[in-house]
Protein backbone atom coordinates (compact mmCIF):
# COMPACT_ATOMS: atom_id res chain seq x y z
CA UNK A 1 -57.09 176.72 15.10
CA UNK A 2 -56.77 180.38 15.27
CA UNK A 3 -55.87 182.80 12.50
CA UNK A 4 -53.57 185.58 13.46
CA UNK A 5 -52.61 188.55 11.83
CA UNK A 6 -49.27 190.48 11.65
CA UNK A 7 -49.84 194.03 9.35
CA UNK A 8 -46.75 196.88 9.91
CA UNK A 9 -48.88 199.32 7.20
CA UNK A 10 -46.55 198.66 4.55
CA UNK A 11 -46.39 194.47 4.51
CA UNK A 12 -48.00 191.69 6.29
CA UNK A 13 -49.33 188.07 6.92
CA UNK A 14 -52.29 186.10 7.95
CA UNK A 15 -50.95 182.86 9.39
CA UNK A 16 -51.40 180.36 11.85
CA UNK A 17 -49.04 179.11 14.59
CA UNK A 18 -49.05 175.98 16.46
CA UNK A 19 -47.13 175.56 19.84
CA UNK A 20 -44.47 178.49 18.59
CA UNK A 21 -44.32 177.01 15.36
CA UNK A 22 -45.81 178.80 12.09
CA UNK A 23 -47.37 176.41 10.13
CA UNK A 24 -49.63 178.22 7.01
CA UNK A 25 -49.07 181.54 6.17
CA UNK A 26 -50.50 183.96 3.54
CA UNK A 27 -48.28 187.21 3.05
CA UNK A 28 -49.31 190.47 1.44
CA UNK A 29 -47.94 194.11 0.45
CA UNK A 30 -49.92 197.14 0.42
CA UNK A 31 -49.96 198.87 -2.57
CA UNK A 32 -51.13 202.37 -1.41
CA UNK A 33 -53.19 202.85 1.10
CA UNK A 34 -56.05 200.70 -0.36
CA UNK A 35 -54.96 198.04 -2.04
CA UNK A 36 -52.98 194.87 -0.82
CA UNK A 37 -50.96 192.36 -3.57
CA UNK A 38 -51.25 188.86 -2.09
CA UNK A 39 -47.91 187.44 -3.19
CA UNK A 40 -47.33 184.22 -1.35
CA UNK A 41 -49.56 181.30 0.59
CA UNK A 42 -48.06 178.38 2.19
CA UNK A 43 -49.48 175.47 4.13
CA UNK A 44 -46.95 172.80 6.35
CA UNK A 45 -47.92 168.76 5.51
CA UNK A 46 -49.00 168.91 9.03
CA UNK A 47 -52.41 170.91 7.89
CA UNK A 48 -52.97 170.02 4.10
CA UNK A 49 -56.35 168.22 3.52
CA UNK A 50 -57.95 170.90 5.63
CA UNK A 51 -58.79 173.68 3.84
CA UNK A 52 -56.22 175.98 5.53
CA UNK A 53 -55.02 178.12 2.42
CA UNK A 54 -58.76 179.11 2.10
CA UNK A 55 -59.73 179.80 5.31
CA UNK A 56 -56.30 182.51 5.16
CA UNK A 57 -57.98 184.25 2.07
CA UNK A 58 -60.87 184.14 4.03
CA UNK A 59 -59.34 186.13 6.79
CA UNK A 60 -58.24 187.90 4.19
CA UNK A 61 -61.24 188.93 2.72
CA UNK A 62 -62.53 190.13 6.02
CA UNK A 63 -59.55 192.10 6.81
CA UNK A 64 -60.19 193.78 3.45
CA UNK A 65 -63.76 194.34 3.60
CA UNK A 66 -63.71 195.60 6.85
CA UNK A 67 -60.61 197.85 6.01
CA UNK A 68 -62.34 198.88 2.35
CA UNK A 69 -59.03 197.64 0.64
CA UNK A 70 -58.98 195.96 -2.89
CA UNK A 71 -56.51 192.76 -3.67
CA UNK A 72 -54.16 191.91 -6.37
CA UNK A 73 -54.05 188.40 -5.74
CA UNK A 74 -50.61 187.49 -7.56
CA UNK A 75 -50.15 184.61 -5.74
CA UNK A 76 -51.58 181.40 -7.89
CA UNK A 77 -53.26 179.85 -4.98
CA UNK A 78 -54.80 183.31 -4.01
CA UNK A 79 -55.74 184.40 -7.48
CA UNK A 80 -57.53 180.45 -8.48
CA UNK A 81 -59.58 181.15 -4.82
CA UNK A 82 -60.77 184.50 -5.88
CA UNK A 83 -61.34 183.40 -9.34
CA UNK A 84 -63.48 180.35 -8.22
CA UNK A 85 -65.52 182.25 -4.90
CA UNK A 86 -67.64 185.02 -6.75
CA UNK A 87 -68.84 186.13 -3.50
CA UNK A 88 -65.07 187.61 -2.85
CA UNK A 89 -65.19 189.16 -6.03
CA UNK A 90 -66.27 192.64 -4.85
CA UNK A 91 -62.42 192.72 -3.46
CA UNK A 92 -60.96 192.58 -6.20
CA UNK A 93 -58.96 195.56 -8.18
């Protein structure tokens, strides 16, 4: 199960898509040019029990440390996963 990314520079999503079908999805906004505000994460029944939401702030996290871009995780799921992994804590603002 792949993670893709969609990013236009202003907004964007990490999400995952299943025989044309979008089925988890985290979505962000860029607040300047280097900081994102996670605002939204959503997993279909199809996938709960798996650890999906996590593995997209994990995708996230990569994105952002590979990018050097800080979070404002405003999304509740987002901010209890970055409040409960201290190793993504250097991400945020």
């Amino acid at each position: 199960m792949n993670i893709e990314q969609f990013d236009d520079g202003k907004k964007g999503e990490f999400y995952i898509e299943i025989e044309g079908t979008q089925l988890a999805k985290m979505t962000y906004t860029y607040a300047g040019d280097d900081k994102i505000i996670i605002d939204h994460t959503e997993v279909n029944e199809k996938l709960k029990g798996q650890g999906i939401g996590y593995k997209l702030v994990a995708a996230s996290v990569e994105f952002m440390r590979a990018n050097n871009i800080k979070v404002i995780p405003l999304c509740p799921f987002a901010a209890a996963v970055f409040k409960k992994k201290q190793e993504y804590s250097d991400r945020l603002v």
